[in-house]
PDB file of N, CA and C in Angstrom:
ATOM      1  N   UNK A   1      26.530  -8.285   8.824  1.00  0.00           N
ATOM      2  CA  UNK A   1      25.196  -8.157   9.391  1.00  0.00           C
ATOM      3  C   UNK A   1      24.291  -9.225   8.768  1.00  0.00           C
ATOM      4  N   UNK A   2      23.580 -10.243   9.266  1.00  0.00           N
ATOM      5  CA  UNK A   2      22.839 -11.088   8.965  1.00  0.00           C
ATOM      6  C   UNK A   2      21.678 -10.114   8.508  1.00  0.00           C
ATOM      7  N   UNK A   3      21.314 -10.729   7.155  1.00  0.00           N
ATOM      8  CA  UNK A   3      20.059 -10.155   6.489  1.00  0.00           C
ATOM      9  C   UNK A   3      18.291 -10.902   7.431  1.00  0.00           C
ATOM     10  N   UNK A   4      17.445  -9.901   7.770  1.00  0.00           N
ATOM     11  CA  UNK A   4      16.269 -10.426   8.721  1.00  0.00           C
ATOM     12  C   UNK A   4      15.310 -10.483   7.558  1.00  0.00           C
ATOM     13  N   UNK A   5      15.541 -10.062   6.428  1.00  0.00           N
ATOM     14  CA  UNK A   5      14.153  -9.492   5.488  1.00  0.00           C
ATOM     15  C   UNK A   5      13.458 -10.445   5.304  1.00  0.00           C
ATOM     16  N   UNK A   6      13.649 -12.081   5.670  1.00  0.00           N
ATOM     17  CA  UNK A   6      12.904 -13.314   5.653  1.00  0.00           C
ATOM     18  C   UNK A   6      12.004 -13.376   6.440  1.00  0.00           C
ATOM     19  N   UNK A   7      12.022 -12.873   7.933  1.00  0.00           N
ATOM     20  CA  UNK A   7      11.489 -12.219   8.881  1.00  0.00           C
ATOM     21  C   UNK A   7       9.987 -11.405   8.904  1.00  0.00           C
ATOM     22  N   UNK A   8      10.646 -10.455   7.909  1.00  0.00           N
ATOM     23  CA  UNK A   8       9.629  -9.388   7.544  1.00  0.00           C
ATOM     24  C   UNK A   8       8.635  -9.993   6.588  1.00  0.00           C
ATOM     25  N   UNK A   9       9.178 -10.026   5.856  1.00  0.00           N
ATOM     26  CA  UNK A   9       8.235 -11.219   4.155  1.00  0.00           C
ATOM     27  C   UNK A   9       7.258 -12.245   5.169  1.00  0.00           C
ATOM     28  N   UNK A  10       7.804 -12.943   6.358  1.00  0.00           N
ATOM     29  CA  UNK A  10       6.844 -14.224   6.450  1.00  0.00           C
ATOM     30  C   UNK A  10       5.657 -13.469   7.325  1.00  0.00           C
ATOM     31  N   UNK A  11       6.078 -12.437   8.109  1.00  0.00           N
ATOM     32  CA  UNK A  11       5.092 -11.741   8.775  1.00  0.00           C
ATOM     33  C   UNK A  11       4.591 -10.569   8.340  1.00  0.00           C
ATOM     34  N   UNK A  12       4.474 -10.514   6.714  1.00  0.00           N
ATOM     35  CA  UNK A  12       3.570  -9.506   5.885  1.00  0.00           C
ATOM     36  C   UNK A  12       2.908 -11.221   5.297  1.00  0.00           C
ATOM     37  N   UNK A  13       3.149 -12.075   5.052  1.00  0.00           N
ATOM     38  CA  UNK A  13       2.354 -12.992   4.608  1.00  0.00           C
ATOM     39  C   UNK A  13       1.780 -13.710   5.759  1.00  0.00           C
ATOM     40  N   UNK A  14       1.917 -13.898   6.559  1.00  0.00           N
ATOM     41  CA  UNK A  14       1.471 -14.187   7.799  1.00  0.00           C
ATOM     42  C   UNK A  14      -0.023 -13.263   8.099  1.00  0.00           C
ATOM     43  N   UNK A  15      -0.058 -12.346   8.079  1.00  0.00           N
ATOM     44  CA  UNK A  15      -1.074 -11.395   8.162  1.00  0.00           C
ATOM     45  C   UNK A  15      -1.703 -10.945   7.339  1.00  0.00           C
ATOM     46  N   UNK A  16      -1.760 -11.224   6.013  1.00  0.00           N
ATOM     47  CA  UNK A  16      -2.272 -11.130   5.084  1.00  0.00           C
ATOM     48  C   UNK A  16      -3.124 -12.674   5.068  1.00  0.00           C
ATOM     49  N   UNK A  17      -2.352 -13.252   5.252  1.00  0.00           N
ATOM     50  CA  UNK A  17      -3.185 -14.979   5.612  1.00  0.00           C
ATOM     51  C   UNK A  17      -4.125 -14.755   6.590  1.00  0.00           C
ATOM     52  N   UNK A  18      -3.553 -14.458   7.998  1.00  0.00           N
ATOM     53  CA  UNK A  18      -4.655 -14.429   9.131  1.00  0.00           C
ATOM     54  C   UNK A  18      -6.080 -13.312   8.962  1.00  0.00           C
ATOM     55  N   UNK A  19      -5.999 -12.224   8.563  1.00  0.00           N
ATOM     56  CA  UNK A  19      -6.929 -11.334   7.732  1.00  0.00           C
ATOM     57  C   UNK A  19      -8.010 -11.923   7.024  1.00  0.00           C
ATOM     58  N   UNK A  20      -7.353 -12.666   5.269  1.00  0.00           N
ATOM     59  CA  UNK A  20      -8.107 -13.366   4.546  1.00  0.00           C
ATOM     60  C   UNK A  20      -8.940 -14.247   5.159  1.00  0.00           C
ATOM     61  N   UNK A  21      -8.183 -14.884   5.953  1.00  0.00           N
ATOM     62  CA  UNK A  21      -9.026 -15.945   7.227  1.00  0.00           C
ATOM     63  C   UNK A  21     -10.298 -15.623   7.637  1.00  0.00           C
ATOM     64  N   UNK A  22      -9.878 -14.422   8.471  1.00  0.00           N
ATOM     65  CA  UNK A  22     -10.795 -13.521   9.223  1.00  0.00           C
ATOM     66  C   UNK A  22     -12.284 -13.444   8.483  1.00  0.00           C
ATOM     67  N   UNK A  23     -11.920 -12.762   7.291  1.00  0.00           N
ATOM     68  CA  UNK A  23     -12.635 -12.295   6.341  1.00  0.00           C
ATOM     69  C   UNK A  23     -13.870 -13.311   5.784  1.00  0.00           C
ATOM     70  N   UNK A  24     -13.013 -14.968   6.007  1.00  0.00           N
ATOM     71  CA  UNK A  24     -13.677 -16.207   4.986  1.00  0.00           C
ATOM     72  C   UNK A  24     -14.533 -16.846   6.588  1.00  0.00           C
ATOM     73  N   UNK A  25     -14.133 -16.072   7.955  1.00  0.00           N
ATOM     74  CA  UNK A  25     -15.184 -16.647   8.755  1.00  0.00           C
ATOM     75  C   UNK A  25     -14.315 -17.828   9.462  1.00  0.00           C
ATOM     76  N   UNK A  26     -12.852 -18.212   9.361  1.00  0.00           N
ATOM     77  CA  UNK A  26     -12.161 -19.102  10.012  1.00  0.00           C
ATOM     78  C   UNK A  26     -11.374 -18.519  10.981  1.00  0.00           C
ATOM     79  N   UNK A  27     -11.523 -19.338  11.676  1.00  0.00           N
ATOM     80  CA  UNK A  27     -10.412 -18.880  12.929  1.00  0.00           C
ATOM     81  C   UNK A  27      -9.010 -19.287  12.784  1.00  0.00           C
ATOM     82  N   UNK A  28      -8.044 -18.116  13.232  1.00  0.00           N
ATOM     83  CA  UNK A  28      -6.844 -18.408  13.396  1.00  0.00           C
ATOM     84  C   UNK A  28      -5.998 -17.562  14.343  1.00  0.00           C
ATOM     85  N   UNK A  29      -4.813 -17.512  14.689  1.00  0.00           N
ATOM     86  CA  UNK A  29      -3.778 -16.891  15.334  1.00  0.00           C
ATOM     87  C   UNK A  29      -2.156 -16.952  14.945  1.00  0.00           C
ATOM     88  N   UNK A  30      -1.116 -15.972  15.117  1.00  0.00           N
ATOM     89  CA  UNK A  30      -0.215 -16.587  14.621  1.00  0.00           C
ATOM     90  C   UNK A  30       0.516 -17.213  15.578  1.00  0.00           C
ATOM     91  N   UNK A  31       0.930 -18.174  16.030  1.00  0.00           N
ATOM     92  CA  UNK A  31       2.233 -19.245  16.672  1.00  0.00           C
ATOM     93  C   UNK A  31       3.529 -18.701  16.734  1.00  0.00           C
ATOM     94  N   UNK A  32       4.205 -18.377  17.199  1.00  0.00           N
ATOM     95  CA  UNK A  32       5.836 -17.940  16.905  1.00  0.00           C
ATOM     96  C   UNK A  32       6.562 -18.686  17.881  1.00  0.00           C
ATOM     97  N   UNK A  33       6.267 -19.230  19.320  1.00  0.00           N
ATOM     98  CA  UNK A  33       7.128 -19.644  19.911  1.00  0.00           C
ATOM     99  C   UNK A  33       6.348 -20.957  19.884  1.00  0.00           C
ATOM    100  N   UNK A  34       7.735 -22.389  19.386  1.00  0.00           N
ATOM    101  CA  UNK A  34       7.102 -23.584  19.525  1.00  0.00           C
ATOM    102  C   UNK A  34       8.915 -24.080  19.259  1.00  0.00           C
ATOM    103  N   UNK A  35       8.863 -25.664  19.551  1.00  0.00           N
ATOM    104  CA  UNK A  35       9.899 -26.076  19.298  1.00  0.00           C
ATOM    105  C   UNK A  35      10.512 -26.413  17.650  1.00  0.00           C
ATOM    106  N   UNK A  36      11.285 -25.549  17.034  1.00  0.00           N
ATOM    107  CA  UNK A  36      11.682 -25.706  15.982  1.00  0.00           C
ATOM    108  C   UNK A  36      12.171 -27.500  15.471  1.00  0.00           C
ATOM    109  N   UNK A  37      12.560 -27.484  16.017  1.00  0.00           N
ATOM    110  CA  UNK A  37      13.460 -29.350  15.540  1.00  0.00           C
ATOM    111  C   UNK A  37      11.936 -30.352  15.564  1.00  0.00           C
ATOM    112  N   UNK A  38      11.088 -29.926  16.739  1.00  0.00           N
ATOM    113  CA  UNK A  38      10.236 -30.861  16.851  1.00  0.00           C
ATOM    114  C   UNK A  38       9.014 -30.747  14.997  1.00  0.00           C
ATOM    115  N   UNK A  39       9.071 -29.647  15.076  1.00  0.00           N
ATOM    116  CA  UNK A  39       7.731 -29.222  14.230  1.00  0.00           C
ATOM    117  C   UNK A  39       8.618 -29.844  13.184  1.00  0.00           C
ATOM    118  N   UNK A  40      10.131 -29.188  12.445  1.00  0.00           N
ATOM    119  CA  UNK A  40      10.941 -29.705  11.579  1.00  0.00           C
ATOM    120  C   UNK A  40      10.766 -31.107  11.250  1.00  0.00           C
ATOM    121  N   UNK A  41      10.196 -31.961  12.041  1.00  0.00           N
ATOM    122  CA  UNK A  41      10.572 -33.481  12.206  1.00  0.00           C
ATOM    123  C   UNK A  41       9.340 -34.000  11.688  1.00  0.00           C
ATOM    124  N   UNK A  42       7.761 -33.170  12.918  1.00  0.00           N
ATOM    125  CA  UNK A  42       6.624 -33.534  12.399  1.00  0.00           C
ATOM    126  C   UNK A  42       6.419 -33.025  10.581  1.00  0.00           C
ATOM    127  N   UNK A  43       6.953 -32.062  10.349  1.00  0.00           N
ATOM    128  CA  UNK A  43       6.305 -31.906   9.091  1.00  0.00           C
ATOM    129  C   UNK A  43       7.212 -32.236   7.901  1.00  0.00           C
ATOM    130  N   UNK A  44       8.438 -32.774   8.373  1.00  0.00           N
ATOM    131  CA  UNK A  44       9.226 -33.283   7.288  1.00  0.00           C
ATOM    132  C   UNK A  44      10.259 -32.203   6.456  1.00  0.00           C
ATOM    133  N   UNK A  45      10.199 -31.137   7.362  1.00  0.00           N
ATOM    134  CA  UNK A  45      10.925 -29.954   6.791  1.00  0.00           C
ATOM    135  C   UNK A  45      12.506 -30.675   6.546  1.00  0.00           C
ATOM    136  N   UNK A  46      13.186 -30.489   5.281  1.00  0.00           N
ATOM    137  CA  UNK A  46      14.312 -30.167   4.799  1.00  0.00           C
ATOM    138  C   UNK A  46      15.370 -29.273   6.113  1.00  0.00           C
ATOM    139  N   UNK A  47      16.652 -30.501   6.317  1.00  0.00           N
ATOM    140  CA  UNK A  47      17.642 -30.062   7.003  1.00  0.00           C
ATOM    141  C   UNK A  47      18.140 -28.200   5.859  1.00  0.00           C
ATOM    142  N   UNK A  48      18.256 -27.387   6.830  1.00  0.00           N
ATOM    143  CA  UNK A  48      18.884 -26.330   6.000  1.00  0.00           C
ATOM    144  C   UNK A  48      17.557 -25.115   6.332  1.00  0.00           C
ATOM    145  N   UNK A  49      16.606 -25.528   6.052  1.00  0.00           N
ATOM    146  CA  UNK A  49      15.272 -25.086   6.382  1.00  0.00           C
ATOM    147  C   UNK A  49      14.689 -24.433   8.233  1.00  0.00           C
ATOM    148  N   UNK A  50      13.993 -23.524   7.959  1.00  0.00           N
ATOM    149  CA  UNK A  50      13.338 -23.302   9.731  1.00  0.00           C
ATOM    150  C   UNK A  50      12.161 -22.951   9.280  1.00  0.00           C
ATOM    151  N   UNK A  51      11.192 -23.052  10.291  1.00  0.00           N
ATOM    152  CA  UNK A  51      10.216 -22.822  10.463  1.00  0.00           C
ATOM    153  C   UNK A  51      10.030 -21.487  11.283  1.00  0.00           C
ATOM    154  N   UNK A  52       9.245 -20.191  10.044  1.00  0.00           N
ATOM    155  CA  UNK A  52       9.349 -19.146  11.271  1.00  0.00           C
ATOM    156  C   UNK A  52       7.887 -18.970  12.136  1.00  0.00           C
ATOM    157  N   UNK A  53       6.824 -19.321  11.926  1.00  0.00           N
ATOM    158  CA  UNK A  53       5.438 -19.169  12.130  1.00  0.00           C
ATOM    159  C   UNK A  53       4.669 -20.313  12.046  1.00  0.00           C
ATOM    160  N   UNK A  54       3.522 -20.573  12.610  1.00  0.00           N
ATOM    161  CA  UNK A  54       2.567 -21.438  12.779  1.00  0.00           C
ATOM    162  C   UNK A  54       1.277 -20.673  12.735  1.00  0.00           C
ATOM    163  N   UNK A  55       0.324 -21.605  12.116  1.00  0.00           N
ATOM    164  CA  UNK A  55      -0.977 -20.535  12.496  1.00  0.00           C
ATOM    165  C   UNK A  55      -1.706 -22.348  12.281  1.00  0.00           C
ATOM    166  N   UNK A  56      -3.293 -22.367  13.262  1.00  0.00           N
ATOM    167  CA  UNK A  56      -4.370 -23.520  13.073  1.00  0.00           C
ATOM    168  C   UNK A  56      -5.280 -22.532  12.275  1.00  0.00           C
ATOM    169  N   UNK A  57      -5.862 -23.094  11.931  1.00  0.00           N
ATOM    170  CA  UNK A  57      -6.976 -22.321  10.583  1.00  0.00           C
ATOM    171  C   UNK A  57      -8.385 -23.294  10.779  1.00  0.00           C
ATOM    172  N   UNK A  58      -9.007 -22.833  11.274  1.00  0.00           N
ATOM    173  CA  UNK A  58     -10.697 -23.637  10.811  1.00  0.00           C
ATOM    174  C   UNK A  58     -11.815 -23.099  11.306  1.00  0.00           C
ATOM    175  N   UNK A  59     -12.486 -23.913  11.050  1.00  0.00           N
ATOM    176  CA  UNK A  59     -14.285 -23.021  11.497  1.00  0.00           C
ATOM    177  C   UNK A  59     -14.488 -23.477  12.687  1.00  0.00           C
ATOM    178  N   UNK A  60     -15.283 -22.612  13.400  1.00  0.00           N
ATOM    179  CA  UNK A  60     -15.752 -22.796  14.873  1.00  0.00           C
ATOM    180  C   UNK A  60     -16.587 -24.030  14.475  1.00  0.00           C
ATOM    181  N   UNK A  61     -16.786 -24.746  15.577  1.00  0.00           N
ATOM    182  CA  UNK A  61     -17.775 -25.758  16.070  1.00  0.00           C
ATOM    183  C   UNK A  61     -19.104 -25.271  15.784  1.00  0.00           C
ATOM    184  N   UNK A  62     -19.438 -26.335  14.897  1.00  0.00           N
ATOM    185  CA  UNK A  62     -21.191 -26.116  14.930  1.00  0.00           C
ATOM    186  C   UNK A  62     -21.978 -25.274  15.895  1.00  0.00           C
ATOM    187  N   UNK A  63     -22.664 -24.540  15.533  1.00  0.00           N
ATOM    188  CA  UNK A  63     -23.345 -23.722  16.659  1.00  0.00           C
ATOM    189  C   UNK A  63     -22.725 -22.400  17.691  1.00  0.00           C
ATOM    190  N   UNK A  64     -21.668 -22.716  17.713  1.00  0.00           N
ATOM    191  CA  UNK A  64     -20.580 -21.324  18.037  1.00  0.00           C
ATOM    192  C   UNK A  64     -20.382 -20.296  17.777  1.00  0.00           C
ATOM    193  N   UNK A  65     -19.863 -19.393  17.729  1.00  0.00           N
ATOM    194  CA  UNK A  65     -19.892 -18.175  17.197  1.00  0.00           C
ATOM    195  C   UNK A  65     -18.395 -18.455  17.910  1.00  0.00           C
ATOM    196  N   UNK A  66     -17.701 -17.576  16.553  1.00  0.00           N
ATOM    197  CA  UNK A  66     -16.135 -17.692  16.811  1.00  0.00           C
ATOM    198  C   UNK A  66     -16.021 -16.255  17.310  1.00  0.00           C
ATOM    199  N   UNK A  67     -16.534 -15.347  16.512  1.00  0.00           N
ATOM    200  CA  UNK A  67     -15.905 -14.294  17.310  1.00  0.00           C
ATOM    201  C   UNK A  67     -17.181 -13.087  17.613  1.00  0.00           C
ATOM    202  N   UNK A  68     -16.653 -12.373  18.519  1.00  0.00           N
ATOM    203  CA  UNK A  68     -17.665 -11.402  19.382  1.00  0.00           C
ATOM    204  C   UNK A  68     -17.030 -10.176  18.339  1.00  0.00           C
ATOM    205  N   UNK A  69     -18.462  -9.390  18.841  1.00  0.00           N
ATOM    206  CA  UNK A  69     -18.252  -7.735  18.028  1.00  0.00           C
ATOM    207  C   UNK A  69     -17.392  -7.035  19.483  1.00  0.00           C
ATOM    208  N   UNK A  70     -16.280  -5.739  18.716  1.00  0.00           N
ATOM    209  CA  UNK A  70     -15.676  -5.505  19.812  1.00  0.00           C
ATOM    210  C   UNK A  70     -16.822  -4.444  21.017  1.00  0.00           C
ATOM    211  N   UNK A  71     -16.081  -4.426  22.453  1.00  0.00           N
ATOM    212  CA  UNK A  71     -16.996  -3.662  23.387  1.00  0.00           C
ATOM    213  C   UNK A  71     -16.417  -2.752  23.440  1.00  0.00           C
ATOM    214  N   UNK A  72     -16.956  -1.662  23.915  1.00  0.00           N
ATOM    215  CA  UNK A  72     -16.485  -0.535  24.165  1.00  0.00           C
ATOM    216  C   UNK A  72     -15.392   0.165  24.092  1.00  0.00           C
ATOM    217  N   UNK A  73     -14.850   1.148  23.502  1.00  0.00           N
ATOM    218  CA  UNK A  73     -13.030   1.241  22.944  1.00  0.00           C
ATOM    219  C   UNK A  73     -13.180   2.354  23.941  1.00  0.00           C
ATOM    220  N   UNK A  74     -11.457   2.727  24.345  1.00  0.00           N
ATOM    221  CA  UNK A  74     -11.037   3.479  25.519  1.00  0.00           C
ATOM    222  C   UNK A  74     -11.252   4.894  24.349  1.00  0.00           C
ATOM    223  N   UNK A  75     -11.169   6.126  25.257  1.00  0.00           N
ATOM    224  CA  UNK A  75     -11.136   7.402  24.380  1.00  0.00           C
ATOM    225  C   UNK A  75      -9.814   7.448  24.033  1.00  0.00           C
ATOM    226  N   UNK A  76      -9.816   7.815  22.481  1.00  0.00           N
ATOM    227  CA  UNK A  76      -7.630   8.437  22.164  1.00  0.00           C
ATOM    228  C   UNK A  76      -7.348   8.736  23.086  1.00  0.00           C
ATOM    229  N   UNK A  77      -8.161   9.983  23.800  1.00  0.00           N
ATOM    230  CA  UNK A  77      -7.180  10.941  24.656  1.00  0.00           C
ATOM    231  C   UNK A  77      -6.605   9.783  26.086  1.00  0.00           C
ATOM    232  N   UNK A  78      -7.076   8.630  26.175  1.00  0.00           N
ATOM    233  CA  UNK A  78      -6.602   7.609  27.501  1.00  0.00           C
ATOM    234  C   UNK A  78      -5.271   7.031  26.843  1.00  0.00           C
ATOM    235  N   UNK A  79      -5.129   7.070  25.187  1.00  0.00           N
ATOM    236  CA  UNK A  79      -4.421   5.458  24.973  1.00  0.00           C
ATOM    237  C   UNK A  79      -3.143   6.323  24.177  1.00  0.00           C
ATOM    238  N   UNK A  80      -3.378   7.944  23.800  1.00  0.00           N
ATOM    239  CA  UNK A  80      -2.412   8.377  22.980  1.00  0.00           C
ATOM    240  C   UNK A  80      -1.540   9.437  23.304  1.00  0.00           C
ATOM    241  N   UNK A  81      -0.197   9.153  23.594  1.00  0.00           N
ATOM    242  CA  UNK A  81       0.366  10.954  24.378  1.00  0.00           C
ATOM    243  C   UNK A  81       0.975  11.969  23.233  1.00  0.00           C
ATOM    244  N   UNK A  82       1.252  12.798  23.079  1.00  0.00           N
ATOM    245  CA  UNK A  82       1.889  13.804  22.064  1.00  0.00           C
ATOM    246  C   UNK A  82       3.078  14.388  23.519  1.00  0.00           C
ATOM    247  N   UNK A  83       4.032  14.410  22.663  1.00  0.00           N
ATOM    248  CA  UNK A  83       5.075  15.001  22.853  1.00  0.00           C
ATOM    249  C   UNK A  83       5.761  14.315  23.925  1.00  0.00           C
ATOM    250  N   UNK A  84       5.538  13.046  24.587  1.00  0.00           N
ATOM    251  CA  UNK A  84       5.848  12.763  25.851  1.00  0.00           C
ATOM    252  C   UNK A  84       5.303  11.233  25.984  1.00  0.00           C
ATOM    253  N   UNK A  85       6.228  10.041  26.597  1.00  0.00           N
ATOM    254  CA  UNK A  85       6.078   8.920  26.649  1.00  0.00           C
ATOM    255  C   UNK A  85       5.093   8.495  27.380  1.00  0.00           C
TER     256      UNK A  85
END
């Protein structure tokens, strides 16, 4: 069985990154689907090596507002079932 726990580790640090982000007022997202060999090449990654995640990180544009307060949330009782799919 191939061990995934590399998997898990980069996407508990992955989100712990994008959070802190959050927190410092920068924008980000995480990346997961992109071309591996290409990014490997741009960033000089070591044959043996993969790339599991991407994230851009920076501040909105002067005058912007990066992010909105959320609107209106659905009631539990719309979004949650008990006992039944």
């Amino acid at each position: 069985m191939k061990d995934y726990s590399v998997l898990v580790d980069v996407s508990i640090g992955m989100t712990h990154l994008i959070l802190a982000a959050r927190n410092e007022g920068l924008g980000t997202c995480w990346i997961g689907m992109f071309d591996n060999t290409e990014v490997k090449r741009i960033l000089g990654v070591p044959e043996g090596w993969n790339v599991v995640g991407l994230t851009p990180l920076g501040y909105p544009k002067a005058g912007e507002k990066a992010f909105t307060e959320p609107g209106e949330r659905n009631p539990l009782s719309e979004i949650i079932s008990t006992d039944k799919f």
